[in-house]
Protein backbone atom coordinates (compact mmCIF):
# COMPACT_ATOMS: atom_id res chain seq x y z
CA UNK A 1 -134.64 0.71 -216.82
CA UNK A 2 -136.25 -2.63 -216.04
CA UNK A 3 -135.55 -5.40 -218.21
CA UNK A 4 -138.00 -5.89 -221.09
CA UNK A 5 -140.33 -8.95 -221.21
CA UNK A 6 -140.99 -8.58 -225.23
CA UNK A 7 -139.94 -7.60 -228.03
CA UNK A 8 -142.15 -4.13 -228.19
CA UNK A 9 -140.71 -3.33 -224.74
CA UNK A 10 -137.16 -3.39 -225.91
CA UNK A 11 -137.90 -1.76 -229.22
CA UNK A 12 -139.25 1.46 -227.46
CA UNK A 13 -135.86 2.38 -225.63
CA UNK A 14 -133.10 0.41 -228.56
CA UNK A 15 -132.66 0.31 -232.04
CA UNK A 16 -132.06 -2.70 -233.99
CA UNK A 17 -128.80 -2.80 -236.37
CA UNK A 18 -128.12 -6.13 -238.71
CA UNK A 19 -126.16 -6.74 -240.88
CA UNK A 20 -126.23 -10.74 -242.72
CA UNK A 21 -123.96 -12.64 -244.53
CA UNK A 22 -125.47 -15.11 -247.36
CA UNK A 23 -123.62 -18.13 -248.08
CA UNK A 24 -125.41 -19.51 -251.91
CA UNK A 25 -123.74 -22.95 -253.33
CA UNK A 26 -123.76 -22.01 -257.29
CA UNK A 27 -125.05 -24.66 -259.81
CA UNK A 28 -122.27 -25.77 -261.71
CA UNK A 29 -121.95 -29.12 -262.54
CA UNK A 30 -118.31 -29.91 -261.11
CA UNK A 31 -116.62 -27.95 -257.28
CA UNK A 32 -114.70 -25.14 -257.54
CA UNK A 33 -111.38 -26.37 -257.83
CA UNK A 34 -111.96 -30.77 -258.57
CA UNK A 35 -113.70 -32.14 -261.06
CA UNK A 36 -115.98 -34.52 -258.47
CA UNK A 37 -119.87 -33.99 -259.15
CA UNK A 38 -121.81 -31.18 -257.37
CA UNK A 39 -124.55 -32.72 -256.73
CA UNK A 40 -126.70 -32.93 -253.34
CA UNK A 41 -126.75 -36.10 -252.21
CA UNK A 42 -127.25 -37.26 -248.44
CA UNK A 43 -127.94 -40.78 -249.25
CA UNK A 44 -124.41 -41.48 -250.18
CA UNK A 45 -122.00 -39.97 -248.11
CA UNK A 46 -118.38 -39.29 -249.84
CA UNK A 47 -119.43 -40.57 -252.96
CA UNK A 48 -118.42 -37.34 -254.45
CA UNK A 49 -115.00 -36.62 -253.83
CA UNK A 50 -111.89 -36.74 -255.06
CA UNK A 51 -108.22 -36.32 -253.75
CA UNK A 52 -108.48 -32.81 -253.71
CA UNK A 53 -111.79 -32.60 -251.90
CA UNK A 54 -109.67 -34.94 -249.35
CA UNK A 55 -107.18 -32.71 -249.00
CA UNK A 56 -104.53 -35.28 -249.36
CA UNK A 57 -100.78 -34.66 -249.79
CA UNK A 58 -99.74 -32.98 -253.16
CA UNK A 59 -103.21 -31.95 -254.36
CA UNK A 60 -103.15 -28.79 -256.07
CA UNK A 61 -106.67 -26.93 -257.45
CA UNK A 62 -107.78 -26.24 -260.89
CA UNK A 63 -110.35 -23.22 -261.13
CA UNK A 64 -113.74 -23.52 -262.50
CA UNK A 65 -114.64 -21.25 -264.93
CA UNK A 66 -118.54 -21.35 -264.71
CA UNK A 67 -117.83 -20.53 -261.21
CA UNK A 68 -116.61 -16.95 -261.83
CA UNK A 69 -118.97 -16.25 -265.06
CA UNK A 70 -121.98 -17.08 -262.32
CA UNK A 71 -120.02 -14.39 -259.13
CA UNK A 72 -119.82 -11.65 -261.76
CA UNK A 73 -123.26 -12.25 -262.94
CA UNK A 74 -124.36 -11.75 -259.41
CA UNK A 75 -122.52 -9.24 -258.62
CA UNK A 76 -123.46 -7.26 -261.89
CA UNK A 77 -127.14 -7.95 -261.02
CA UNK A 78 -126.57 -6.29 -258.11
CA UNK A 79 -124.70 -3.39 -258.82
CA UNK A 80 -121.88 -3.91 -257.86
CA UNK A 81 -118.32 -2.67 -259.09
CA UNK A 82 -116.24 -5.73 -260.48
CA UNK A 83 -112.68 -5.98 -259.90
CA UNK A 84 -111.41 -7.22 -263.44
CA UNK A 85 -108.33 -8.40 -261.09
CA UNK A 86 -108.90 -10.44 -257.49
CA UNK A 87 -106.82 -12.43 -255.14
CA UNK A 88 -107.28 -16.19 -253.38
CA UNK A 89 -106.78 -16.15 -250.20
CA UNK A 90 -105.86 -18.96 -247.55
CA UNK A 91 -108.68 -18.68 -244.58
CA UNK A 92 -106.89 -20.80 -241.73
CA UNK A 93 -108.68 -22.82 -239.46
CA UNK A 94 -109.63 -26.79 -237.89
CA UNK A 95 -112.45 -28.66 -238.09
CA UNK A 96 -112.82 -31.91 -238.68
CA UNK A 97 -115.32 -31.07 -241.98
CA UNK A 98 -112.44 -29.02 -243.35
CA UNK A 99 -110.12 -31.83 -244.44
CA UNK A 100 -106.96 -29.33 -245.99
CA UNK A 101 -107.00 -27.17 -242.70
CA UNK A 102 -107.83 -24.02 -244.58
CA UNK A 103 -110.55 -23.26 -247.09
CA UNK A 104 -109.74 -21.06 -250.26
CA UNK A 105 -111.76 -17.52 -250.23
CA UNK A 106 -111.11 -14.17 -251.21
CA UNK A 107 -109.90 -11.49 -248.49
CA UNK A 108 -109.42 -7.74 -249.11
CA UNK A 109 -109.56 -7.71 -253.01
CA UNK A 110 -112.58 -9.81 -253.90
CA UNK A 111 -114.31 -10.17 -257.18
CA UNK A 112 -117.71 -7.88 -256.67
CA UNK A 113 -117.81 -4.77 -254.32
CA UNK A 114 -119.95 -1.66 -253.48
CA UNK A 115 -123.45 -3.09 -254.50
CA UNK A 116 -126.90 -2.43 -253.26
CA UNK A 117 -130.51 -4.33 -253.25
CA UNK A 118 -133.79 -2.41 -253.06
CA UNK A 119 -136.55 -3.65 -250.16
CA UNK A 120 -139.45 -2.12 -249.10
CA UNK A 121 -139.04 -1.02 -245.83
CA UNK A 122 -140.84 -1.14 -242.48
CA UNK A 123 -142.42 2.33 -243.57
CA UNK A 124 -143.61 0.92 -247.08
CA UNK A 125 -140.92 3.20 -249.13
CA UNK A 126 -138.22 1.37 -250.94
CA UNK A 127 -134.90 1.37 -249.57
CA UNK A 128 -131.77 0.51 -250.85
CA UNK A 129 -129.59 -2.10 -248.74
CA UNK A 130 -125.83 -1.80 -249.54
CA UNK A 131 -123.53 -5.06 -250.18
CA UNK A 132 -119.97 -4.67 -248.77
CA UNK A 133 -118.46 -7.38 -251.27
CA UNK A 134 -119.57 -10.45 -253.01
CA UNK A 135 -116.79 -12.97 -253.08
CA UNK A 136 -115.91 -16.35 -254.17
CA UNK A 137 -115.06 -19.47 -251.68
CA UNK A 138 -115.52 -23.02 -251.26
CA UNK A 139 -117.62 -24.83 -249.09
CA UNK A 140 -116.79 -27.57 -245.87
CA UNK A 141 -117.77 -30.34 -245.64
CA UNK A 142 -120.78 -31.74 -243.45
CA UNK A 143 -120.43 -32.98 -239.94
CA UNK A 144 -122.74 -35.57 -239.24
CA UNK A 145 -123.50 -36.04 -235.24
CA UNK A 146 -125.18 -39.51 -234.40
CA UNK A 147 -127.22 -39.23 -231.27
CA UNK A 148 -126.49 -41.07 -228.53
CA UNK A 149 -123.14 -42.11 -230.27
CA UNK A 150 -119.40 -41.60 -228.67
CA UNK A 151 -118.41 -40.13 -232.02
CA UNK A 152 -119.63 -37.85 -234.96
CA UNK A 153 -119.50 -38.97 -238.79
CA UNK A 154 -118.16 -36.87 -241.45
CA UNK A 155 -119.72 -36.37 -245.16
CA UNK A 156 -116.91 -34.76 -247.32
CA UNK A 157 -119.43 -34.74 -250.70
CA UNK A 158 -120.10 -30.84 -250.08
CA UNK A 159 -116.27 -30.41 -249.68
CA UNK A 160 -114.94 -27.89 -252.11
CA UNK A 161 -118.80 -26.95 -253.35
CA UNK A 162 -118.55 -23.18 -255.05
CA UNK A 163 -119.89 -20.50 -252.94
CA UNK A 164 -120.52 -17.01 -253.12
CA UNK A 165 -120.81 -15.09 -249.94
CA UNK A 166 -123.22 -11.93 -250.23
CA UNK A 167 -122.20 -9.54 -247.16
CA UNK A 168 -124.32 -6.96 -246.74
CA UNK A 169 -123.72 -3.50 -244.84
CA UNK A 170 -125.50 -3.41 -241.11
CA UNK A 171 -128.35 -1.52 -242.76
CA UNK A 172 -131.44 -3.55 -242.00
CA UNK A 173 -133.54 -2.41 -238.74
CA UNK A 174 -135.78 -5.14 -238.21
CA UNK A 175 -136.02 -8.46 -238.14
CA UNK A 176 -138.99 -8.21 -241.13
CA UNK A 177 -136.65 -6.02 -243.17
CA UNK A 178 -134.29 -8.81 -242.86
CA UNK A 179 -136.46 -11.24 -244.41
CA UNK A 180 -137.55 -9.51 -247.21
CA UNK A 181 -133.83 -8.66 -248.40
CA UNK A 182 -133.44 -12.59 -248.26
CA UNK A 183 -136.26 -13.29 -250.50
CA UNK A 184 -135.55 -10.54 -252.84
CA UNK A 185 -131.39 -11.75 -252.69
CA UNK A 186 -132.91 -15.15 -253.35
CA UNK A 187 -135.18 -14.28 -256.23
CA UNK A 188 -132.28 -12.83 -257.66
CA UNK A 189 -129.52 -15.70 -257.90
CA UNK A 190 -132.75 -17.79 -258.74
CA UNK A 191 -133.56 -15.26 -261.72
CA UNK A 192 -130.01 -15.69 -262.79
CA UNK A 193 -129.79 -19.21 -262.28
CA UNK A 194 -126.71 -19.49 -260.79
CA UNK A 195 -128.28 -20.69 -257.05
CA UNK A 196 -131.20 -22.97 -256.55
CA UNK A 197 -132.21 -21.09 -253.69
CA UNK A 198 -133.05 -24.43 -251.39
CA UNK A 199 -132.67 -23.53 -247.74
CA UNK A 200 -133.68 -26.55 -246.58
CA UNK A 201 -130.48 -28.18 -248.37
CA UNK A 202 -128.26 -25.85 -247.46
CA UNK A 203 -127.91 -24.27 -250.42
CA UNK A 204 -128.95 -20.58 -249.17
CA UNK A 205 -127.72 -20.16 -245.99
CA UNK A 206 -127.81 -17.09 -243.99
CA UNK A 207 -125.51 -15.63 -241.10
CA UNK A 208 -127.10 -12.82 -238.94
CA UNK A 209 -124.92 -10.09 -237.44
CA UNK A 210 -127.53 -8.45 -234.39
CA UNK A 211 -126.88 -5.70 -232.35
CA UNK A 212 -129.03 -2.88 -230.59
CA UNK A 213 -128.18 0.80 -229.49
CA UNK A 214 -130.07 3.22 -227.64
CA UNK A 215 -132.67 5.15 -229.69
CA UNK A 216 -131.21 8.45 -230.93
CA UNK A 217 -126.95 7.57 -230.44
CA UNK A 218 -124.56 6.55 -233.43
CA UNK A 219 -122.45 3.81 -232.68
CA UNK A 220 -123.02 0.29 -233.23
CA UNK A 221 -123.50 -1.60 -230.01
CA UNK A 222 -121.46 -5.13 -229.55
CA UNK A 223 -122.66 -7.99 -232.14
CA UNK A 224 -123.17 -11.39 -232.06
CA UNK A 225 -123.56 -13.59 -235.12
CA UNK A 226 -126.49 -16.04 -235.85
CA UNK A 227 -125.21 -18.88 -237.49
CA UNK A 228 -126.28 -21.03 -240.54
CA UNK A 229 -130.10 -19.81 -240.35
CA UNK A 230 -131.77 -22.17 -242.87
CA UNK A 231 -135.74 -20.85 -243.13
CA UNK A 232 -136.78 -17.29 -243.76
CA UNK A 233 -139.25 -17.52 -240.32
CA UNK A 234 -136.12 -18.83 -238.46
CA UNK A 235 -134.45 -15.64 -239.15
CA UNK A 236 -137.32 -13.42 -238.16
CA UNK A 237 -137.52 -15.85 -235.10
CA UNK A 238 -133.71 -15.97 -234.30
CA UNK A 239 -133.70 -12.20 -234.60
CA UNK A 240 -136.14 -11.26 -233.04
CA UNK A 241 -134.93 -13.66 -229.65
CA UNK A 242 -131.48 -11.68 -229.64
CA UNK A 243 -132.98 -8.27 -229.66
CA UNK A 244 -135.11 -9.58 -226.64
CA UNK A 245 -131.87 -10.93 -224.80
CA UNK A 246 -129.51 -8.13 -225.94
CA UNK A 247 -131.91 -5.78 -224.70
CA UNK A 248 -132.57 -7.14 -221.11
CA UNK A 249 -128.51 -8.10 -220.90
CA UNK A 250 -128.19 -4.24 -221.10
CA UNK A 251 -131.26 -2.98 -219.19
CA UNK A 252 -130.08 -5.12 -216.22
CA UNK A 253 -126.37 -3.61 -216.42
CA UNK A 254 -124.79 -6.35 -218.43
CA UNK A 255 -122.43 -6.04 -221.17
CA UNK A 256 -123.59 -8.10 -224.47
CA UNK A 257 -119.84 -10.76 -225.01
CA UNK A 258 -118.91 -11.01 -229.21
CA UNK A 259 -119.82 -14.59 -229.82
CA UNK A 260 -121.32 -16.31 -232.44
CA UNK A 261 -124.79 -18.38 -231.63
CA UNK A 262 -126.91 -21.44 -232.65
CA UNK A 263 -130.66 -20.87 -233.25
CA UNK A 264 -132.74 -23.72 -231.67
CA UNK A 265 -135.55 -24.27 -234.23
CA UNK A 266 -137.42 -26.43 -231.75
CA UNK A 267 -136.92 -23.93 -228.51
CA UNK A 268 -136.95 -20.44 -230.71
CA UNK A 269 -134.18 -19.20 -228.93
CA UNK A 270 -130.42 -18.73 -229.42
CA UNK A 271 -127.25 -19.95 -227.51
CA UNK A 272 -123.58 -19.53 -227.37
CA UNK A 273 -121.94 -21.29 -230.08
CA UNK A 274 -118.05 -19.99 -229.10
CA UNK A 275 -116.46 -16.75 -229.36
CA UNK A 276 -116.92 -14.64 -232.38
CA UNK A 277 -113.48 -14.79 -234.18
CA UNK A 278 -112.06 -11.72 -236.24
CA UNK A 279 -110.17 -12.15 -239.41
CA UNK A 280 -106.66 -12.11 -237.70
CA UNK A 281 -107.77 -15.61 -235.95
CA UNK A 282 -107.99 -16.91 -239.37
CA UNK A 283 -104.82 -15.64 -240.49
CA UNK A 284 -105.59 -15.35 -244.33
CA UNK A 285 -102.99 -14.98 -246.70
CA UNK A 286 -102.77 -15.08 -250.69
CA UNK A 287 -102.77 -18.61 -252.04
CA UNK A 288 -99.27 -19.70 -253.57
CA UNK A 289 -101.11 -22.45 -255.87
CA UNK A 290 -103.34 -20.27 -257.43
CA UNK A 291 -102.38 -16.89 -259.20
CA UNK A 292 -104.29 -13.53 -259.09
CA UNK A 293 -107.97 -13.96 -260.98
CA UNK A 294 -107.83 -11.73 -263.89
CA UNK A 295 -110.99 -11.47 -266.09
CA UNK A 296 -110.73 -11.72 -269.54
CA UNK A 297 -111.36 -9.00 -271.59
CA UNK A 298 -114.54 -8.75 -272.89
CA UNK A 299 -116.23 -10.80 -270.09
CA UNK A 300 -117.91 -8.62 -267.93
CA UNK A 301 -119.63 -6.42 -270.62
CA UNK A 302 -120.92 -9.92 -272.39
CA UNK A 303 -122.21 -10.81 -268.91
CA UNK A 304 -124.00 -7.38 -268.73
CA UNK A 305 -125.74 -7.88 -271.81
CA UNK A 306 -126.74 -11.43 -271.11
CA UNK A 307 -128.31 -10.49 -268.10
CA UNK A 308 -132.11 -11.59 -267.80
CA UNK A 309 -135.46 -9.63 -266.76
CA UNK A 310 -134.75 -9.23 -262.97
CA UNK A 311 -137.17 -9.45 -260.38
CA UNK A 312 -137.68 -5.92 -259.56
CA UNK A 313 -138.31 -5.15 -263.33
CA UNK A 314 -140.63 -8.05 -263.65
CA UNK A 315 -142.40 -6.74 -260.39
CA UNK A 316 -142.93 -3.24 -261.47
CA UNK A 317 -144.53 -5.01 -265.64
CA UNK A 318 -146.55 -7.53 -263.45
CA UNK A 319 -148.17 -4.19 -261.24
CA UNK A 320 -148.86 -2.27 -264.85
CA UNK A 321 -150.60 -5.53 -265.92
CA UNK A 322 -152.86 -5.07 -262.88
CA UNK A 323 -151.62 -8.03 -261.29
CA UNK A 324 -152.62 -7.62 -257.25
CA UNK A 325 -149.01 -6.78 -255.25
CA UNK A 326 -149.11 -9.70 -252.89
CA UNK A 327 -149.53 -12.41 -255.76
CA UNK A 328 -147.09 -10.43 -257.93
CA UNK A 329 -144.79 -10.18 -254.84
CA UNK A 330 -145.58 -13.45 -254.75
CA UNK A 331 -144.59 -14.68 -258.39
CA UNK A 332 -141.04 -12.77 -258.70
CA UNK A 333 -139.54 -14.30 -255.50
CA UNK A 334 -140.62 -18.17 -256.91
CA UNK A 335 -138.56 -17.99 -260.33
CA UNK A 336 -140.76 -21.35 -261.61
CA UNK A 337 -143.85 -19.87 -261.08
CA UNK A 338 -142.96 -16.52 -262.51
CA UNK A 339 -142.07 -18.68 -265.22
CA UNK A 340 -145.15 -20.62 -265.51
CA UNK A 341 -147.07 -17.35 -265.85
CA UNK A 342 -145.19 -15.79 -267.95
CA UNK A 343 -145.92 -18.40 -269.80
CA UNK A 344 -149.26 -18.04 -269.54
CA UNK A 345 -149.33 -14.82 -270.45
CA UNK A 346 -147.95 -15.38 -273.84
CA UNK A 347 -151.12 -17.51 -274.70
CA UNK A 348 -153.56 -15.16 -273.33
CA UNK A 349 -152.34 -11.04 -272.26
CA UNK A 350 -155.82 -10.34 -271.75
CA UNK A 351 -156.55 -12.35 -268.99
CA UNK A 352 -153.22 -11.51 -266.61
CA UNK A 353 -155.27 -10.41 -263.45
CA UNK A 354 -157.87 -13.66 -263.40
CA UNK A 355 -154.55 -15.98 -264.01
CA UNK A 356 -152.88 -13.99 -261.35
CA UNK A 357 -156.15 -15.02 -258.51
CA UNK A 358 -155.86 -18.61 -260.22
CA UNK A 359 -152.70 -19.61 -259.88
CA UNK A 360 -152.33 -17.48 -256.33
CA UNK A 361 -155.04 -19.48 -255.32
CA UNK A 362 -156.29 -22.59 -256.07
CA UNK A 363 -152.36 -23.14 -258.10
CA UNK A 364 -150.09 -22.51 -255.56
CA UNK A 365 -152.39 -23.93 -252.73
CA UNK A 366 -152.35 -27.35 -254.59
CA UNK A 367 -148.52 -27.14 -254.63
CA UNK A 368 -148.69 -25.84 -250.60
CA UNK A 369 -145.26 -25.36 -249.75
CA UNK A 370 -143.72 -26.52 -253.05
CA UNK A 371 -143.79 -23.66 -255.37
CA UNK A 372 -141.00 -24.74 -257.42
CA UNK A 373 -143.01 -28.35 -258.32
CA UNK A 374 -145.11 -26.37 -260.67
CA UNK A 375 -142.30 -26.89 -263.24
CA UNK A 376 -143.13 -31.13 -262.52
CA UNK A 377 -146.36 -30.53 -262.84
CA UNK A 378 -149.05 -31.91 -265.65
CA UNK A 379 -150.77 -28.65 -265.54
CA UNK A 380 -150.06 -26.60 -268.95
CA UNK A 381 -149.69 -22.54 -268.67
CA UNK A 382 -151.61 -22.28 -272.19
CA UNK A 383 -154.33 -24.41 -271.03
CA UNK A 384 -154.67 -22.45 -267.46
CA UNK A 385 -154.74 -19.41 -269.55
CA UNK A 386 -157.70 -20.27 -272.05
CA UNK A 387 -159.63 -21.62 -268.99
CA UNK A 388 -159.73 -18.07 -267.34
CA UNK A 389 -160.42 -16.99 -270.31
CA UNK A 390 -163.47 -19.59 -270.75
CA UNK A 391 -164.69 -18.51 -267.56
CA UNK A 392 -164.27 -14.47 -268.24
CA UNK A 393 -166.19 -14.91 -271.01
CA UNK A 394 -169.36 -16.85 -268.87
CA UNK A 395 -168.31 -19.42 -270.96
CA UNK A 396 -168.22 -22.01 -268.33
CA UNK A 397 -169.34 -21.20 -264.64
CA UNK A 398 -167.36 -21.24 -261.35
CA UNK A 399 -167.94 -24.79 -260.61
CA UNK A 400 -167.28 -25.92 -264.11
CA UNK A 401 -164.09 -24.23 -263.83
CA UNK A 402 -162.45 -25.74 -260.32
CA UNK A 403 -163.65 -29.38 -262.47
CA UNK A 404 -161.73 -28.72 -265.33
CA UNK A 405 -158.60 -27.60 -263.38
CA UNK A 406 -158.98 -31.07 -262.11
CA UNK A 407 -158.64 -32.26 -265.34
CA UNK A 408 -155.93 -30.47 -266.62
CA UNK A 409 -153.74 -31.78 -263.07
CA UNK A 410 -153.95 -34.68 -264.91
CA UNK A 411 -152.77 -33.57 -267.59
CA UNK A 412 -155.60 -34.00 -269.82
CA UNK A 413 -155.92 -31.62 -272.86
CA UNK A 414 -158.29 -29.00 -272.25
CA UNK A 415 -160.32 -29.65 -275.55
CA UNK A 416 -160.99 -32.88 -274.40
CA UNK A 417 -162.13 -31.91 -271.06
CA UNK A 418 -164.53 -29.33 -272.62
CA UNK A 419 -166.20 -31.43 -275.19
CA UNK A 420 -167.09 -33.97 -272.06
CA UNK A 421 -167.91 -31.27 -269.85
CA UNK A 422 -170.16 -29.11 -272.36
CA UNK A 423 -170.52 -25.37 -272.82
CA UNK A 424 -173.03 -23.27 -269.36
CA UNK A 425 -176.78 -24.23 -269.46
CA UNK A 426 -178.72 -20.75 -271.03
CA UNK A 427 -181.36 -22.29 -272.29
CA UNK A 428 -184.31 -20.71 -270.06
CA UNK A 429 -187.02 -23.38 -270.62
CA UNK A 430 -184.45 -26.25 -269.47
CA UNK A 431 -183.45 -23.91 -266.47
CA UNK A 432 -186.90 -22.95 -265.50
CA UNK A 433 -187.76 -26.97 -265.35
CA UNK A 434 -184.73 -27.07 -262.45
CA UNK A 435 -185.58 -24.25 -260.72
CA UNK A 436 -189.74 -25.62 -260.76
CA UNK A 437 -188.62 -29.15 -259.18
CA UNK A 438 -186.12 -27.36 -256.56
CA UNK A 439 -188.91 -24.83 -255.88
CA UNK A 440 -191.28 -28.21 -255.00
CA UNK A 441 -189.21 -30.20 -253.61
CA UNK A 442 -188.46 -27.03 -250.99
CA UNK A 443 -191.77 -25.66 -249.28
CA UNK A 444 -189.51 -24.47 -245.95
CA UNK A 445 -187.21 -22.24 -247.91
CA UNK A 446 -189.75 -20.85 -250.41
CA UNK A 447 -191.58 -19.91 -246.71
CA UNK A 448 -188.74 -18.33 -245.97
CA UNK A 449 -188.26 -16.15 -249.15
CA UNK A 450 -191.27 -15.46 -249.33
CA UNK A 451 -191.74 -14.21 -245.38
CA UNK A 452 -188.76 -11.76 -246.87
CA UNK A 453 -185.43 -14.18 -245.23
CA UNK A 454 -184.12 -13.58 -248.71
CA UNK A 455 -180.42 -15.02 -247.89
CA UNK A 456 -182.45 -18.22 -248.76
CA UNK A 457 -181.69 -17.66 -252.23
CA UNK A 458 -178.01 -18.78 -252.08
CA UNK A 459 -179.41 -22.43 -251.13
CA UNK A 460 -181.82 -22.61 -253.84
CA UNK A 461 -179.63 -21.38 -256.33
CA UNK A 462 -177.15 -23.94 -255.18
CA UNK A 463 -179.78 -27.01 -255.49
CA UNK A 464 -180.39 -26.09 -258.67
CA UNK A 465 -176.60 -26.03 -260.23
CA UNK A 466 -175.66 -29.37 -258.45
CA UNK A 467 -179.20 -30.34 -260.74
CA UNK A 468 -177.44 -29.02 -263.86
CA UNK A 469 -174.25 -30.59 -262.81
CA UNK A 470 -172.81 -27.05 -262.31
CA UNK A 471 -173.63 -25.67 -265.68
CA UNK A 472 -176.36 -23.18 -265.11
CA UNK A 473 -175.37 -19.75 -265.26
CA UNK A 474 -175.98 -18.68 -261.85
CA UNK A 475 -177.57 -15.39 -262.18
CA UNK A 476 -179.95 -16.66 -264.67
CA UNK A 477 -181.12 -19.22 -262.40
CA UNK A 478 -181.42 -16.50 -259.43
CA UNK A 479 -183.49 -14.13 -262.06
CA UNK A 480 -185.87 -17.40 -262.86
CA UNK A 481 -185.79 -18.04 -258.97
CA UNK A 482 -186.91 -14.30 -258.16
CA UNK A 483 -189.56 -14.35 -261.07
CA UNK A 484 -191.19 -17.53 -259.88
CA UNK A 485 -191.22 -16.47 -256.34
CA UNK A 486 -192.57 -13.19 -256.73
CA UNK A 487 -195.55 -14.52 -258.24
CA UNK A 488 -194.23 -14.06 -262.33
């Protein structure tokens, strides 16, 4: 077989396998085991540590409560089993960001196992991806590399930070699939609040596990592991690169080496990090300083109850609303702007599909590629809801509306804007004065209308609402237009 030059080439003769490992920092206020701030903050360097996040002599750690409530909320919302009894575990290893030498996880008996979360896959059906285990650990801290510098700094504020590592089993088959189980895992902790969900600070993280096999055989071919993927494109991108390489490695003889690799944002490609270590290299082994996690009685069922509207629920009431997929889609994996409309909603039901195109639209493209701002912004749900509902009611036209929304960025009370903006021009005497001094003042397009170049009308009908300041009621003034032209 010659070696495949893209990524449809290799896909005809392998199949994909991957499996990915999500790293999400929880929002509590204090680490896992100190009391020292968690709080993001690359401006200050080690301003948030204490002796424990040092690692220095005699420490010992004191568990964080909020920390478990937030795993077994996770792992409740996605179905997991959860063990009302888990173990701490040492996870041995050296790098300079890892200050004790070993970070505290969980090993074989962690706190959520045997879970699943429903995509659609590549075909369009749903399909239910299974998570191994969800467990508890804490995070390193950040090496800091200086260009063109001798020597590397280290930040020890994300030291100790609560994690929860999402494994899920190698069931995804495409580099697409693989995105969309991020974004729905994301919209999840986000629904929960127990993650932020910011990838560009570090606080979703993915690892990729990618492997190919011929089409039509079982076992898994040899993996390598993508490492601290920070973008949902990056993944697709990093993904996509390895089944390329994998695939012409093999074609060409070659035997694919278990490593772990870097993605290069900048050159889309991947390279070799060091070798992929197994879990006897880290030699784990229970804690002493910290005894077996047993849940209190009671907790897990109050969790269950607590839980909130989750995003596949709050897909499925957005479709029955009529709500188009994509901006539904759209709204569940954004928690803030899910909220916003829901919010919406509640001031006006009746208008869910218009606020849907809104917000999709001229909303969301405001905010580009900040959908969670819309929880800073001026802009009030009730008011965005009673302005669709303005405009479904040819209360105000098209143009009147886009002005208004201006307004209301502002954060200017609707009312106001409305009794300075006025109610749509219907008076047909006052229209049929603008449309008799656009008609005059243009003898070339009448021509043209009247030679039967009827696409003509759009410009007249525009000169005329930029004369009524955008409150004519367009088809009335194409009627009058029509009427007068026609010889009425």
């Amino acid at each position: 077989m010659s070696a495949p030059s893209s990524l449809a080439e290799a896909l005809l003769h392998y199949e994909v396998v991957i499996g990915l490992e999500v790293h999400a920092q929880l929002k509590t206020q204090s680490k896992l085991f100190s009391p020292a701030a968690n709080v993001y903050d690359p401006d200050h360097p080690n301003a948030h540590v204490t002796p424990y996040c040092l690692g220095l002599p005699g420490v010992l750690p004191v568990l964080n409560q909020a920390v478990v409530e937030m795993a077994v909320r996770a792992g409740l919302a996605l179905s997991c089993q959860i063990r009302e009894r888990s173990v701490w575990s040492r996870k041995q290893y050296f790098y300079p960001d890892l200050p004790k030498g070993y970070q505290i996880s969980q090993y074989d008996q962690p706190i959520c196992e045997h879970g699943h979360l429903q995509i659609q896959g590549d075909d369009g059906q749903p399909r239910p991806i299974g998570i191994t285990r969800i467990h508890i650990e804490e995070d390193a801290g950040k090496s800091v590399h200086v260009e063109g510098a001798p020597f590397s700094l280290v930040d020890y504020n994300r030291a100790g930070v609560p994690l929860i590592e999402i494994v899920s089993e190698p069931d995804l088959r495409s580099a697409q699939e693989a995105s969309r189980y991020l974004k729905a895992l994301r919209a999840v902790l986000m629904t929960l609040e127990v993650c932020d969900g910011n990838m560009e600070e570090g606080s979703f993280r993915c690892d990729a596990n990618v492997s190919i096999r011929p089409r039509g055989t079982l076992p898994f071919g040899t993996r390598c592991e993508l490492k601290n993927i920070n973008s949902f494109r990056f993944v697709e991108q990093a993904i996509e690169f390895e089944i390329v390489r994998h695939a012409r490695v093999l074609s060409e003889g070659g035997k694919i080496e278990l490593e772990t690799r870097l993605f290069d944002s900048a050159k889309k490609e991947t390279r070799s990090m060091r070798s992929k270590e197994e879990a006897h290299d880290y030699r784990y082994f229970p804690d002493p300083d910290l005894p077996p996690l047993q849940l209190p009685a009671g907790l897990v069922a109050r969790l269950q109850a607590d839980l909130p509207e989750l995003p596949a629920k709050k897909l499925e009431r957005y479709l029955s609303l009529g709500v188009p997929e994509e901006a539904a889609q759209t709204f569940v994996e954004e928690r803030d702007v899910a909220l916003f409309f829901d919010q919406a909603l509640v001031a006006r039901p009746e208008v869910a599909v218009g606020l849907s195109h809104l917000i999709k639209g001229e909303v969301l493209r405001e905010l580009k590629d900040q959908p969670a701002a819309i929880r800073d912004a001026k802009l009030k749900p009730a008011d965005l809801a009673e302005l669709v509902a303005l405009r479904e009611a040819d209360r105000i036209s098209s143009t009147q509306q886009k002005k208004l929304l201006q307004g209301l960025w502002r954060g200017e009370p609707l009312a106001q804007l409305l009794a300075a903006e006025g109610s749509q021009i219907d008076d047909e005497a006052a229209l049929q004065a603008i449309v008799d001094e656009v008609i005059a003042g243009a003898p070339a397009e009448v021509e043209k209308f009247r030679s039967g170049k009827t696409q003509v009308m759009g410009f007249l009908v525009g000169q005329a609402m930029k004369k009524s300041g955008g409150k004519a009621k367009p088809p009335l003034l194409k009627a009058l237009f029509e009427k007068k032209l026609n010889g009425g």
